[in-house]
Protein backbone atom coordinates (compact mmCIF):
# COMPACT_ATOMS: atom_id res chain seq x y z
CA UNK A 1 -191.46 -80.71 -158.67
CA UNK A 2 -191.56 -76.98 -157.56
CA UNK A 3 -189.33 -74.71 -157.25
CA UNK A 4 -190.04 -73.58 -154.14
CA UNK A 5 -191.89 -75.30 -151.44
CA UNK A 6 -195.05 -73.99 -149.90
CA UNK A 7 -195.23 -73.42 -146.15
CA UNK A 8 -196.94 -75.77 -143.86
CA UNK A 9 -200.19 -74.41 -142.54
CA UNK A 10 -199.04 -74.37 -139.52
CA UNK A 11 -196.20 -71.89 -139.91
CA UNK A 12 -198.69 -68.96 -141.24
CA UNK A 13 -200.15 -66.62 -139.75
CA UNK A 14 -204.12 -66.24 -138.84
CA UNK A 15 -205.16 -64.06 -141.92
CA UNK A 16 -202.82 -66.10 -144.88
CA UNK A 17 -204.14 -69.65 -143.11
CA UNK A 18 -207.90 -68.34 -143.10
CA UNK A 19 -206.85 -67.81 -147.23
CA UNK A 20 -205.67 -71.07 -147.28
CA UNK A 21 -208.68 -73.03 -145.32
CA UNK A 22 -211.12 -71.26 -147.92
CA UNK A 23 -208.98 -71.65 -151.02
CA UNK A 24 -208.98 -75.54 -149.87
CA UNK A 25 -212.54 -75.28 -149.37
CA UNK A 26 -213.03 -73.60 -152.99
CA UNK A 27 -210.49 -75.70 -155.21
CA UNK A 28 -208.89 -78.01 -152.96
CA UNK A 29 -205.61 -77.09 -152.59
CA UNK A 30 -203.73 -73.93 -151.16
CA UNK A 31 -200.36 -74.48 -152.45
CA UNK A 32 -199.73 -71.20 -154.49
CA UNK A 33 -201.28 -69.25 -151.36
CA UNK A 34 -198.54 -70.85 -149.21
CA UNK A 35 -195.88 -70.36 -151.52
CA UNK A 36 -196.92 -66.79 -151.73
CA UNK A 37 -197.02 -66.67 -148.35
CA UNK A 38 -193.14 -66.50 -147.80
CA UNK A 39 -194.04 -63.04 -148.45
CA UNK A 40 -196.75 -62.20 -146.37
CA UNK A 41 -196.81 -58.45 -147.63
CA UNK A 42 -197.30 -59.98 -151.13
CA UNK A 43 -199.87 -62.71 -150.58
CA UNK A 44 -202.04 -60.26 -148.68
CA UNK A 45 -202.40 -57.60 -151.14
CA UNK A 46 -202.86 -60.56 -154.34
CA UNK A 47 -205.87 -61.88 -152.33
CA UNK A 48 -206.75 -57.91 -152.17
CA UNK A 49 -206.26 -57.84 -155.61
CA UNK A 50 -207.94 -60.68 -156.41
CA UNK A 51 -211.30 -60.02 -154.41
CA UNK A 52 -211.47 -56.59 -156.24
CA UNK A 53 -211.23 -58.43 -159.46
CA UNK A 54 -214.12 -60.77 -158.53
CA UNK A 55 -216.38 -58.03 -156.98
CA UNK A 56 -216.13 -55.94 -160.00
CA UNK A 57 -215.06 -57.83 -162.74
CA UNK A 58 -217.29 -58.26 -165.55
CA UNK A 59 -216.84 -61.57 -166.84
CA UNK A 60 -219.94 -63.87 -165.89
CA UNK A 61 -218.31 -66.16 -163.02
CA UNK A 62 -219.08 -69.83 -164.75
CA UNK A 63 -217.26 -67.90 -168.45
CA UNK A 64 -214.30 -67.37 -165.95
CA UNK A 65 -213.97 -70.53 -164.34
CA UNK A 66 -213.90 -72.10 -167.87
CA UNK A 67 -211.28 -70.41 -168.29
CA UNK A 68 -209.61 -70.55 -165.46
CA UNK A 69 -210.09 -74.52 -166.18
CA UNK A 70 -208.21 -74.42 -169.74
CA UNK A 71 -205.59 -72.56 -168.77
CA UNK A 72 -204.75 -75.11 -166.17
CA UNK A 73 -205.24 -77.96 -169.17
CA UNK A 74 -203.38 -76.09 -171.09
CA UNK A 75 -200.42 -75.93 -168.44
CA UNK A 76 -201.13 -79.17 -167.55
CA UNK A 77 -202.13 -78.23 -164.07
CA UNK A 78 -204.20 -80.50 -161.90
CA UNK A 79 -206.61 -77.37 -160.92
């Protein structure tokens, strides 16, 4: 059970619920966006963040998404 409860789509606004539809559409779930997204300030500049890291990172993508999938073993996380 978390913590704290992410929003309902509906209560976000245009830019965080575009985040969410495509997060969805990527991994099927938005639920840390929406948590995030009691701080809209915050959630906007991780996706920022995050984009940055995946435009010029330079871990091959399918290395990172291996990870990215035993980390969430490891934490027991249905990613």
């Amino acid at each position: 059970m978390p913590r704290m409860e992410p929003l309902p789509i509906n209560q976000l606004d245009d830019e965080i619920r575009h985040m969410c539809e495509e997060s969805e559409r990527q991994i099927g779930t938005s639920a840390s966006t929406r948590t995030y997204a009691r701080n809209p300030a915050v959630v906007k500049a991780l996706a920022t963040f995050r984009g940055a890291l995946a435009r010029e990172g330079s871990i091959d993508p399918v290395i990172r998404e291996l990870v990215r999938i035993k980390i969430a073993g490891l934490n027991a996380c249905r990613y």
